[in-house]
N, C-alpha and C. Protein backbone atom coordinates (compact mmCIF):
# COMPACT_ATOMS: atom_id res chain seq x y z
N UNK A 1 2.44 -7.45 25.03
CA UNK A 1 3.19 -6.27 24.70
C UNK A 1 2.51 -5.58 23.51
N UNK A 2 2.12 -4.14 23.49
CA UNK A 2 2.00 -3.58 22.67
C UNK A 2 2.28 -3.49 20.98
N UNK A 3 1.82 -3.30 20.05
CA UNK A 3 2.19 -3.92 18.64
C UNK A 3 2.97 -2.61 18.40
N UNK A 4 4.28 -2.04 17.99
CA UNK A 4 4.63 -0.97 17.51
C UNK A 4 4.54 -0.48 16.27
N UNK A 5 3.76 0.54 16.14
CA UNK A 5 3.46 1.45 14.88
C UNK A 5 4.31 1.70 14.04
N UNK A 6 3.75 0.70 12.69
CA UNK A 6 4.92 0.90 11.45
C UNK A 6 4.92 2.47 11.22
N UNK A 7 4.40 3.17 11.27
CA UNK A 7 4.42 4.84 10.70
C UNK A 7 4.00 5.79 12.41
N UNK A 8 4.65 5.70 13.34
CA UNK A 8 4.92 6.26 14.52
C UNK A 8 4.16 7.77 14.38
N UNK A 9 4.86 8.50 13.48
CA UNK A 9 4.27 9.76 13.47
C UNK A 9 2.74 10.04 13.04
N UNK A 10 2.44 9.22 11.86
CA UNK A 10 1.10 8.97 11.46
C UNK A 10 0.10 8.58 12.56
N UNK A 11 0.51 7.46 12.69
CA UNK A 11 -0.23 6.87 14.34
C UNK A 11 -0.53 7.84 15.14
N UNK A 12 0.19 9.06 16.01
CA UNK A 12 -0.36 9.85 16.87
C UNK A 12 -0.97 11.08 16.32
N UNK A 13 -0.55 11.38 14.67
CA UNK A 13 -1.59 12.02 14.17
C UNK A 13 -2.25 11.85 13.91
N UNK A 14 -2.85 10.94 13.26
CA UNK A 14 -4.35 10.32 13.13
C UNK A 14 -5.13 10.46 14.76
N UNK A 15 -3.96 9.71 15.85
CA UNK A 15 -4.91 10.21 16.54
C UNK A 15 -5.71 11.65 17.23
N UNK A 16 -4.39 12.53 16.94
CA UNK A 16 -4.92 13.92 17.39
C UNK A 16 -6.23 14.59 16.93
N UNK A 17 -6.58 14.69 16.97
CA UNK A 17 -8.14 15.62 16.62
C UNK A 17 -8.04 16.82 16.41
N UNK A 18 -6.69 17.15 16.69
CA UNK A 18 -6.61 19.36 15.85
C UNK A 18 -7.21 19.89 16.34
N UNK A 19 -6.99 21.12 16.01
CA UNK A 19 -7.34 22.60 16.58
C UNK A 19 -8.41 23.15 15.84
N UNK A 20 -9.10 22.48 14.52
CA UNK A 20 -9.58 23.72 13.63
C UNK A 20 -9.05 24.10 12.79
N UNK A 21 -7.93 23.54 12.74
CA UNK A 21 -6.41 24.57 11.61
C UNK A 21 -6.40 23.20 10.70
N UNK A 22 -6.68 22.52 10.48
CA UNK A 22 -6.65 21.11 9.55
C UNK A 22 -5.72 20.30 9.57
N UNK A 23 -6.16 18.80 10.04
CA UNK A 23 -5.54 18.23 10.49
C UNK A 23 -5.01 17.30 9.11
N UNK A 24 -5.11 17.75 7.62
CA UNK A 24 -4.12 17.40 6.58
C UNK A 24 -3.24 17.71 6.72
N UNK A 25 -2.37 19.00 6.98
CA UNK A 25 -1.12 19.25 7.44
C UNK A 25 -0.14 18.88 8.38
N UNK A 26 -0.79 18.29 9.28
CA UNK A 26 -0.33 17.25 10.24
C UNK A 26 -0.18 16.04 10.07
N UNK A 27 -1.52 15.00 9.29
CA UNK A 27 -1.20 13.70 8.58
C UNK A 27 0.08 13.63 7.67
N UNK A 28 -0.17 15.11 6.41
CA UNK A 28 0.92 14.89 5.69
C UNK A 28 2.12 14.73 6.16
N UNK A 29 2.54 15.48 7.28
CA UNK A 29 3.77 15.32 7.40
C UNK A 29 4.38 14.62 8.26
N UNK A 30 3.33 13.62 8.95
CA UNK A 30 3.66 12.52 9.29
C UNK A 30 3.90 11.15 9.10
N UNK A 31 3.33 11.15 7.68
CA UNK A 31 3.41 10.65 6.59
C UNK A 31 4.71 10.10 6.01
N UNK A 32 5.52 12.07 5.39
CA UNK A 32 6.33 12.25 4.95
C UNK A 32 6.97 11.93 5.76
N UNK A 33 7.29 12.22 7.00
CA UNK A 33 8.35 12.47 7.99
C UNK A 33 8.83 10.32 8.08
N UNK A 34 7.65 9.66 7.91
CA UNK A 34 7.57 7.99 7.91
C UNK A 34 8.18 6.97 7.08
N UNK A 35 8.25 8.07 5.52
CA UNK A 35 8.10 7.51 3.89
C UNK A 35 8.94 7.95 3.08
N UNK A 36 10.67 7.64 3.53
CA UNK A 36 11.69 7.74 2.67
C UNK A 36 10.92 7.84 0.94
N UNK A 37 11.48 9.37 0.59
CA UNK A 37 11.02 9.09 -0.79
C UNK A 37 9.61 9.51 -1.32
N UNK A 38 9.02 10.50 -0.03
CA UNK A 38 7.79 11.11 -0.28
C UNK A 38 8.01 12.50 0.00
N UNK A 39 7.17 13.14 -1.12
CA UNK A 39 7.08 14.56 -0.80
C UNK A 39 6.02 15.21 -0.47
N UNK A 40 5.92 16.39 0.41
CA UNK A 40 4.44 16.71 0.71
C UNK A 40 3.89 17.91 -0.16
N UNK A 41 2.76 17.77 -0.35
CA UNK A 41 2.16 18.61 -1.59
C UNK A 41 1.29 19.79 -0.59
N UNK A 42 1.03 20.68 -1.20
CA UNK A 42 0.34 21.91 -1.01
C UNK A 42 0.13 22.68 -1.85
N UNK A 43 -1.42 22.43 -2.00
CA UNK A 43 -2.14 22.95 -3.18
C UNK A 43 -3.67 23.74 -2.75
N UNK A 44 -4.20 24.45 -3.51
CA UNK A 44 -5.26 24.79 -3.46
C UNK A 44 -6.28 24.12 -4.32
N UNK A 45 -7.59 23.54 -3.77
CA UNK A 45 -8.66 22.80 -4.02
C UNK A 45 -9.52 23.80 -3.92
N UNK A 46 -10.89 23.36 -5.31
CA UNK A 46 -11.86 24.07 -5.53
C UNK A 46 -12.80 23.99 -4.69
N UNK A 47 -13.44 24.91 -4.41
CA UNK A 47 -14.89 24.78 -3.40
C UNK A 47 -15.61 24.09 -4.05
N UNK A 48 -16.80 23.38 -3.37
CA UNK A 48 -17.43 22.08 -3.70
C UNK A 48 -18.26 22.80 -4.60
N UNK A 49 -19.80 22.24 -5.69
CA UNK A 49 -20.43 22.75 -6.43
C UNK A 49 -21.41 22.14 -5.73
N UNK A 50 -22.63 22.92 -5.79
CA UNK A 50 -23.84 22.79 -5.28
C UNK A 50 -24.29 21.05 -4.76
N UNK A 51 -24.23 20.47 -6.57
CA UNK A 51 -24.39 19.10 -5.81
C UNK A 51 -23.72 18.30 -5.06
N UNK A 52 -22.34 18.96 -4.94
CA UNK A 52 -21.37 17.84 -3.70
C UNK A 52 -21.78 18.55 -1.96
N UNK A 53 -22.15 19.81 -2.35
CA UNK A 53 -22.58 20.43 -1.67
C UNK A 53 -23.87 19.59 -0.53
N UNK A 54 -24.87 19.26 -1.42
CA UNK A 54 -25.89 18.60 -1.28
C UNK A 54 -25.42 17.08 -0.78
N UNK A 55 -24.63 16.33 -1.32
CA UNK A 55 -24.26 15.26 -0.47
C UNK A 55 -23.39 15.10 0.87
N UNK A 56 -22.50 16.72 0.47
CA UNK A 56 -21.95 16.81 2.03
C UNK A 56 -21.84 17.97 2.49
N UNK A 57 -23.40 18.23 3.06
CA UNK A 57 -23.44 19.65 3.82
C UNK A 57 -22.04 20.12 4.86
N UNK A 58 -21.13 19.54 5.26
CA UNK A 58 -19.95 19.87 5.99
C UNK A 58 -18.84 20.37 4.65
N UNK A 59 -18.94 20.24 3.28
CA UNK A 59 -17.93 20.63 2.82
C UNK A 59 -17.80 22.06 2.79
N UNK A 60 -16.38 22.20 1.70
CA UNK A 60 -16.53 23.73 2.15
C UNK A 60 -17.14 24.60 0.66
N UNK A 61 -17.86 25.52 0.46
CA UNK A 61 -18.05 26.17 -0.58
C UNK A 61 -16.69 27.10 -1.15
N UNK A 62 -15.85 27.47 -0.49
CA UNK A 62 -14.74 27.97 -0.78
C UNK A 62 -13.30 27.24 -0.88
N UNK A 63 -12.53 28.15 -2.47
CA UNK A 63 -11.46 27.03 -2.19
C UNK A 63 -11.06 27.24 -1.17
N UNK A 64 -10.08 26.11 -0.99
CA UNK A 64 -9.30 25.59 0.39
C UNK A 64 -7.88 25.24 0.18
N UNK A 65 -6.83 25.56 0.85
CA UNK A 65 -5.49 25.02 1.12
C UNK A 65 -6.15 23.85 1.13
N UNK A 66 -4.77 22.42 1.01
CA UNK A 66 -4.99 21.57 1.57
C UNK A 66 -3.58 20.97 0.82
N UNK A 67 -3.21 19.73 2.12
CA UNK A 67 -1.79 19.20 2.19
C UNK A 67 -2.31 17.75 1.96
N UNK A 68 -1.44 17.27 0.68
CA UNK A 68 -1.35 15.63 0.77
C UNK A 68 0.05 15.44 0.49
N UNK A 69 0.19 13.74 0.26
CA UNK A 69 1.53 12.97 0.12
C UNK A 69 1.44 12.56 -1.53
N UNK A 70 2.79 12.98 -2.27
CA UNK A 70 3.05 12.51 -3.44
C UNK A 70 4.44 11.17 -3.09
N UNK A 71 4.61 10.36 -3.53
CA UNK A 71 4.65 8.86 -3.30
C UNK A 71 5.04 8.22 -4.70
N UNK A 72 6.05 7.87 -5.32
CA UNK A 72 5.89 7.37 -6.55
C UNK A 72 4.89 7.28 -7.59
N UNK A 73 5.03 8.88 -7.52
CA UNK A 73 3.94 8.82 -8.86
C UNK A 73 2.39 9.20 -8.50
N UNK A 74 2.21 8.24 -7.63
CA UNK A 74 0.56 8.38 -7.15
C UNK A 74 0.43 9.52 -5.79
N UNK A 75 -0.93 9.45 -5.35
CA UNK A 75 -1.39 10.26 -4.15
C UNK A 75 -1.42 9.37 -3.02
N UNK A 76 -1.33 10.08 -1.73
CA UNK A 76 -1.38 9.26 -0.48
C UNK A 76 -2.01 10.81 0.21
N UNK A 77 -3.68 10.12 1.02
CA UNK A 77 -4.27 11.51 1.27
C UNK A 77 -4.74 10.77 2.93
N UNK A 78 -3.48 11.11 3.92
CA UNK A 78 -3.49 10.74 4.73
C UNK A 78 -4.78 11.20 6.34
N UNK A 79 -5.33 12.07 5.27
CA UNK A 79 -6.60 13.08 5.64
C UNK A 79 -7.96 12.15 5.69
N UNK A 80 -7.91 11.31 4.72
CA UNK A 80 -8.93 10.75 4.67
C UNK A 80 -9.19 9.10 5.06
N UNK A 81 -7.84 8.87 5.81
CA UNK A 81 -8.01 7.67 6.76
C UNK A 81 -9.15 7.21 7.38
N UNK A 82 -9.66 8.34 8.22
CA UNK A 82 -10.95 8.01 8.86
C UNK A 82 -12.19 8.13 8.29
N UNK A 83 -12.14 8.16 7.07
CA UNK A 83 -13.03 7.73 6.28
C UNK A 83 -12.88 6.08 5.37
N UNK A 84 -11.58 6.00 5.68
CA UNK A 84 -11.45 4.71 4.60
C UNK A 84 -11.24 3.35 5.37
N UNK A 85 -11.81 3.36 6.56
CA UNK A 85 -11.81 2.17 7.80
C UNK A 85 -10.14 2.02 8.10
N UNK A 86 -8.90 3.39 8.02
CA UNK A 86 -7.73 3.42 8.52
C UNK A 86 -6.97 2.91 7.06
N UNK A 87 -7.29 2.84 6.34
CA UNK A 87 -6.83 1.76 5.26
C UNK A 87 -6.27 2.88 4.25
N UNK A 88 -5.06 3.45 3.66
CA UNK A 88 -4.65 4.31 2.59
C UNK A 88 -4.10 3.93 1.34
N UNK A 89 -4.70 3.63 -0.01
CA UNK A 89 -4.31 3.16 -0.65
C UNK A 89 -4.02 4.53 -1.86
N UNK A 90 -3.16 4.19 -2.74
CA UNK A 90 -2.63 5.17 -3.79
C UNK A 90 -3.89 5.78 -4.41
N UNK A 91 -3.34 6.71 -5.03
CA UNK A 91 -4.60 7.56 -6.01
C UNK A 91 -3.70 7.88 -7.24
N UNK A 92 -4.05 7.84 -8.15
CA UNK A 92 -3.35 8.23 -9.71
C UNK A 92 -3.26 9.69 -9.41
N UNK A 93 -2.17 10.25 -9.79
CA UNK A 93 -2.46 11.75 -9.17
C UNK A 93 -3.36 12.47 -10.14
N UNK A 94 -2.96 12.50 -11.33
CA UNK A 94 -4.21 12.96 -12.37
C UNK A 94 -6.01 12.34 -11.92
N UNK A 95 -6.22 11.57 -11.63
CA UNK A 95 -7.68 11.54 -10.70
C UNK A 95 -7.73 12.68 -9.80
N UNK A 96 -6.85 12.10 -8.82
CA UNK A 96 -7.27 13.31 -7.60
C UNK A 96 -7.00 14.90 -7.94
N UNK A 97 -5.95 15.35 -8.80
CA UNK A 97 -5.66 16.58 -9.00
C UNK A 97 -7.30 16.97 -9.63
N UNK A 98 -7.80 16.34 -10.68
CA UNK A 98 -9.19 16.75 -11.34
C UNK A 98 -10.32 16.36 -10.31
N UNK A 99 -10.52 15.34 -9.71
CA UNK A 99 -11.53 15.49 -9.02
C UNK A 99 -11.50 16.76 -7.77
N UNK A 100 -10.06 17.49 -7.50
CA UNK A 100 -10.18 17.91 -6.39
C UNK A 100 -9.63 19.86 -6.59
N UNK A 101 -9.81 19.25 -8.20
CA UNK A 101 -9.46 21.29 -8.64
C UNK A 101 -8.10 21.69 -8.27
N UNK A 102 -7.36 20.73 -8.25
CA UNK A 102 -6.11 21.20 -7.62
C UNK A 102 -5.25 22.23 -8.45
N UNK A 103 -4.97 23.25 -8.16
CA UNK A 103 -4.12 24.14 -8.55
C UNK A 103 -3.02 24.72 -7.72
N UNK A 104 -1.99 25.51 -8.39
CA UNK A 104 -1.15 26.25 -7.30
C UNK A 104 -0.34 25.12 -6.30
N UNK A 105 0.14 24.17 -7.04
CA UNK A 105 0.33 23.22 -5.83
C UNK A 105 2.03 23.20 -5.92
N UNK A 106 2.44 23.36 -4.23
CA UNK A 106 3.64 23.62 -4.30
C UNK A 106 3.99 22.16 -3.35
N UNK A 107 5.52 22.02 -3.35
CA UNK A 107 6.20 20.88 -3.00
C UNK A 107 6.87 21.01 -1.96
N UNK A 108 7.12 20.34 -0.92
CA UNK A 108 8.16 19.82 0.25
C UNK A 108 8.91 18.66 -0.19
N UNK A 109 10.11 18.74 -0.02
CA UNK A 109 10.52 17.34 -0.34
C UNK A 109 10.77 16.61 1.25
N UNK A 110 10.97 15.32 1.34
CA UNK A 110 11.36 14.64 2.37
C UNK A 110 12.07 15.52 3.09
N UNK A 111 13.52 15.68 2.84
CA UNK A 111 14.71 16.29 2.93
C UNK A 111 13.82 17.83 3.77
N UNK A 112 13.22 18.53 3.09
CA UNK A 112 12.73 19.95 3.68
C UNK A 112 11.94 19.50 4.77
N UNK A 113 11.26 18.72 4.74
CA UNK A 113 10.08 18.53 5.81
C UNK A 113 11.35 17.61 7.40
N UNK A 114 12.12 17.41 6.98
CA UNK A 114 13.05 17.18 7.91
C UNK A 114 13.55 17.80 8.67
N UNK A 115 14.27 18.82 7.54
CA UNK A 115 14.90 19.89 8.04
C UNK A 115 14.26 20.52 8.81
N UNK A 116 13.27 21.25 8.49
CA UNK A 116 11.83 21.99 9.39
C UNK A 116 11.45 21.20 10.23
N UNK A 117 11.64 19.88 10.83
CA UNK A 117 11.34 19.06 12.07
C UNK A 117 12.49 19.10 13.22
N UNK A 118 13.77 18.56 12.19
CA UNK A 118 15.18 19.67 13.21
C UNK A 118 15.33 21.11 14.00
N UNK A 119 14.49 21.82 13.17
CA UNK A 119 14.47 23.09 13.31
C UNK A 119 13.33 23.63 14.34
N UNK A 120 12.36 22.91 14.36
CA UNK A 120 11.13 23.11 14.99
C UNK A 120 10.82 22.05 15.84
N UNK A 121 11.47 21.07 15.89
CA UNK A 121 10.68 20.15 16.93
C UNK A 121 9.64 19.40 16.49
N UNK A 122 9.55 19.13 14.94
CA UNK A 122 7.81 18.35 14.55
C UNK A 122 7.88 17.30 14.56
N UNK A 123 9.07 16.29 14.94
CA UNK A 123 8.95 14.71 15.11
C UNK A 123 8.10 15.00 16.87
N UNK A 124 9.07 15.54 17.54
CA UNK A 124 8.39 15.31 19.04
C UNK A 124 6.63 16.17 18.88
N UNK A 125 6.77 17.13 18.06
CA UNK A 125 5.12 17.76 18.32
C UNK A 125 4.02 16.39 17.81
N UNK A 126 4.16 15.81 16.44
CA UNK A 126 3.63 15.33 16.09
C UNK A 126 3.24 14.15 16.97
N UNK A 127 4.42 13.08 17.15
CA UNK A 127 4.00 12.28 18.66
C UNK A 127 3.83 12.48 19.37
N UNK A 128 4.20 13.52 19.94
CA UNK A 128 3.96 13.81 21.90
C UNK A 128 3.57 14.98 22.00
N UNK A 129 2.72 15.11 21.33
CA UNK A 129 2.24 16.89 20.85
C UNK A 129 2.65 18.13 21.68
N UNK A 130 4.35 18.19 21.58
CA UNK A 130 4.71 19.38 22.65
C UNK A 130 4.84 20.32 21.26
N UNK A 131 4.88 21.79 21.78
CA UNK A 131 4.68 22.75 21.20
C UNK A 131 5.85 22.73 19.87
N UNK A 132 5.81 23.10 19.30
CA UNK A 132 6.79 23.53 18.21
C UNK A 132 7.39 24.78 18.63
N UNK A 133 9.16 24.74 18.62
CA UNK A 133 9.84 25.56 18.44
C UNK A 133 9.73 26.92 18.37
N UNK A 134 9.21 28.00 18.47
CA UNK A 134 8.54 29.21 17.90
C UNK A 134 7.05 29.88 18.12
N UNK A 135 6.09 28.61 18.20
CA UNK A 135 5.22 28.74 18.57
C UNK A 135 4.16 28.96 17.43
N UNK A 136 4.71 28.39 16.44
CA UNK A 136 4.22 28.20 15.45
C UNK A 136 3.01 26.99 15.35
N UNK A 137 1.74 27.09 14.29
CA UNK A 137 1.08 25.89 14.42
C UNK A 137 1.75 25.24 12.95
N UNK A 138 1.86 24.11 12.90
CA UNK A 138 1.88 22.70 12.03
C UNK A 138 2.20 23.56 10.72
N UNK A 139 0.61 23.98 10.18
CA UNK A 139 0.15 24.44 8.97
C UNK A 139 0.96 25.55 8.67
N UNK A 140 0.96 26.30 9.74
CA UNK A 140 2.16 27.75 9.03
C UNK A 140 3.32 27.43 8.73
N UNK A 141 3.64 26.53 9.06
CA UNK A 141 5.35 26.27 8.99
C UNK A 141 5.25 25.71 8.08
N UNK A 142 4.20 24.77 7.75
CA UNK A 142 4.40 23.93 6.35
C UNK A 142 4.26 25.50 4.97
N UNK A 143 3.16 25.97 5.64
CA UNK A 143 2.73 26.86 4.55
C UNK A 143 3.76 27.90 4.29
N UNK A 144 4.43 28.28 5.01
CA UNK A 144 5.54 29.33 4.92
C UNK A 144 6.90 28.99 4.30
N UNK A 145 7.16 27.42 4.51
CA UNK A 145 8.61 26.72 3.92
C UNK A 145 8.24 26.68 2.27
N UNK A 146 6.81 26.38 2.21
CA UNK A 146 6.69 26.05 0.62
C UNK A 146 6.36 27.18 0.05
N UNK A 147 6.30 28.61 0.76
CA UNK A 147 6.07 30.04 -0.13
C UNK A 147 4.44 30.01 -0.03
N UNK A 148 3.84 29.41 0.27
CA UNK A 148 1.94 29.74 -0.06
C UNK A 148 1.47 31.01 0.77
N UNK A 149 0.82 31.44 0.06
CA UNK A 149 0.03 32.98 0.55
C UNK A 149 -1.25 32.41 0.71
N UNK A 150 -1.62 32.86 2.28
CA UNK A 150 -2.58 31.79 3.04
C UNK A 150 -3.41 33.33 3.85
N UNK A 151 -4.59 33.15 4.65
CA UNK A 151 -4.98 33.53 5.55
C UNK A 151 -6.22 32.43 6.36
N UNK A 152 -6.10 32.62 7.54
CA UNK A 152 -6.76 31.72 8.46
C UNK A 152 -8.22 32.36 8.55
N UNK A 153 -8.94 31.53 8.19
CA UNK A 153 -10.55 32.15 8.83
C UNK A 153 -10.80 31.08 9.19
N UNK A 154 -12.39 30.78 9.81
CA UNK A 154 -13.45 29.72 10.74
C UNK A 154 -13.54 28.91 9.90
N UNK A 155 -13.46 28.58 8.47
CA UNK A 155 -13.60 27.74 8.01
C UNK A 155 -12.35 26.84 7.43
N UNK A 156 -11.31 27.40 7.45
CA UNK A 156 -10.01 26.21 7.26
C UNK A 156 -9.10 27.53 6.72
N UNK A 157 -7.85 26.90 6.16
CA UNK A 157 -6.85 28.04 5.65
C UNK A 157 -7.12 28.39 4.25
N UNK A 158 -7.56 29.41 3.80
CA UNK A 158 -8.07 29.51 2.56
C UNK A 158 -6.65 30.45 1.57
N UNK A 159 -6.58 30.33 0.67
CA UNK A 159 -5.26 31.48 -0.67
C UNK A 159 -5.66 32.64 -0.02
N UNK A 160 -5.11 33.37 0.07
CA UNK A 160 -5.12 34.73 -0.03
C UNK A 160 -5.71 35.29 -0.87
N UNK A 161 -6.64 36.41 -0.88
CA UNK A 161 -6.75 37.05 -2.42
C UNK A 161 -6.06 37.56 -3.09
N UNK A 162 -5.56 37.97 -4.57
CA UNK A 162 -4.72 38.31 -4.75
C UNK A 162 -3.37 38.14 -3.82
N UNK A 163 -2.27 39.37 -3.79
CA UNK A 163 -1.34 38.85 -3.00
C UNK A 163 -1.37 40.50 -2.05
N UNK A 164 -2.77 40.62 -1.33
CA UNK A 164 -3.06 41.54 -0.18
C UNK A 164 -1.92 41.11 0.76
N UNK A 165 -1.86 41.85 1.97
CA UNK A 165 -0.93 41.72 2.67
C UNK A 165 -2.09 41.25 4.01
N UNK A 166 -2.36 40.29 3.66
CA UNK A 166 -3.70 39.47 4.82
C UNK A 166 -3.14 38.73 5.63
N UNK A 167 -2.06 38.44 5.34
CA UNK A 167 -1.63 37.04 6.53
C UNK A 167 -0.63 36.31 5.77
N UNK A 168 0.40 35.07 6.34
CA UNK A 168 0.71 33.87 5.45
C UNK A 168 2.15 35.00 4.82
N UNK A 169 2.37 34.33 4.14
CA UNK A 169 3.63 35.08 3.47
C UNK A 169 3.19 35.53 2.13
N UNK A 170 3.70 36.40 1.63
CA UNK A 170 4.05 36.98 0.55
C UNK A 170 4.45 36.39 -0.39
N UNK A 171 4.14 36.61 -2.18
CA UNK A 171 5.21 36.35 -2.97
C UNK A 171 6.37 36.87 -3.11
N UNK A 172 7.22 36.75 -3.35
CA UNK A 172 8.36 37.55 -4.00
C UNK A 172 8.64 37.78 -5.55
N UNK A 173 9.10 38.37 -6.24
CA UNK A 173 9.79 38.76 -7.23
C UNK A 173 9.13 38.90 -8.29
């Protein structure tokens, strides 16, 4: 008999392979959706500098959105599983916030990322990858519940400039 997956939602996101639209937004919140007591983060990260550049021609030169798990205190960067032989262990969040330029970083709590799974269907998308509610992808819904001003190009979801009317939502007030 099959071994059943302590983190169900994680499990079929890790296995999905995404669209192009980044498949952090999907780990995270399968994560969250797993981990009574975790909230999902969304922040903007600095574009790499020449020499990270040089060790990983795939990064990106521009900042980047990007979604992780805050967890008692520490980081959980459910993105980088398949780099760590499946294995996710904590990060001090002050490490990763400085190694990774993090700014602008807004919050989901458990509770929200729930609600928005009631509402949308993201327990069944995430496992059984049927469409979401609306027709929304993953990332907008995350990005739109937490207020981030986003636009989509070829290279991942990048801030908006200023607050143009490019895509993603708006600030208010």
């Amino acid at each position: 008999m099959p071994k059943k997956a302590v983190m169900p939602h994680l499990s079929s996101a890790v296995a999905f392979e995404g669209n192009g639209f980044g498949t952090c937004f999907y780990r995270a919140a399968a994560f969250v959706l797993g981990a009574p007591g975790a909230d999902l983060c969304l922040g903007t990260f600095a574009g790499g500098a020449e020499e990270e550049l040089r060790a990983n021609p795939s990064g990106s030169r521009n900042d980047l959105i990007h979604a992780w798990v805050k967890a008692r205190g520490d980081v959980y960067a459910p993105s980088m599983l398949s780099k760590s032989n499946d294995f996710m262990r904590p990060i001090p969040l002050d490490q990763y916030y400085e190694a990774n330029g993090a700014r602008d970083v807004k919050r989901l709590t458990r509770s929200e990322v729930l609600r928005l799974s009631g509402e949308l269907g993201l327990s069944a998308h995430l496992r059984r990858h049927k469409p979401l509610k609306g027709g929304k992808r993953v990332a907008e819904v995350l990005l739109e519940a937490a207020g981030v001003n986003y636009i989509v190009k070829d290279d991942g979801v990048l801030p908006a400039p200023g607050y143009l009317d490019v895509g993603g939502t708006q600030p208010t007030g």
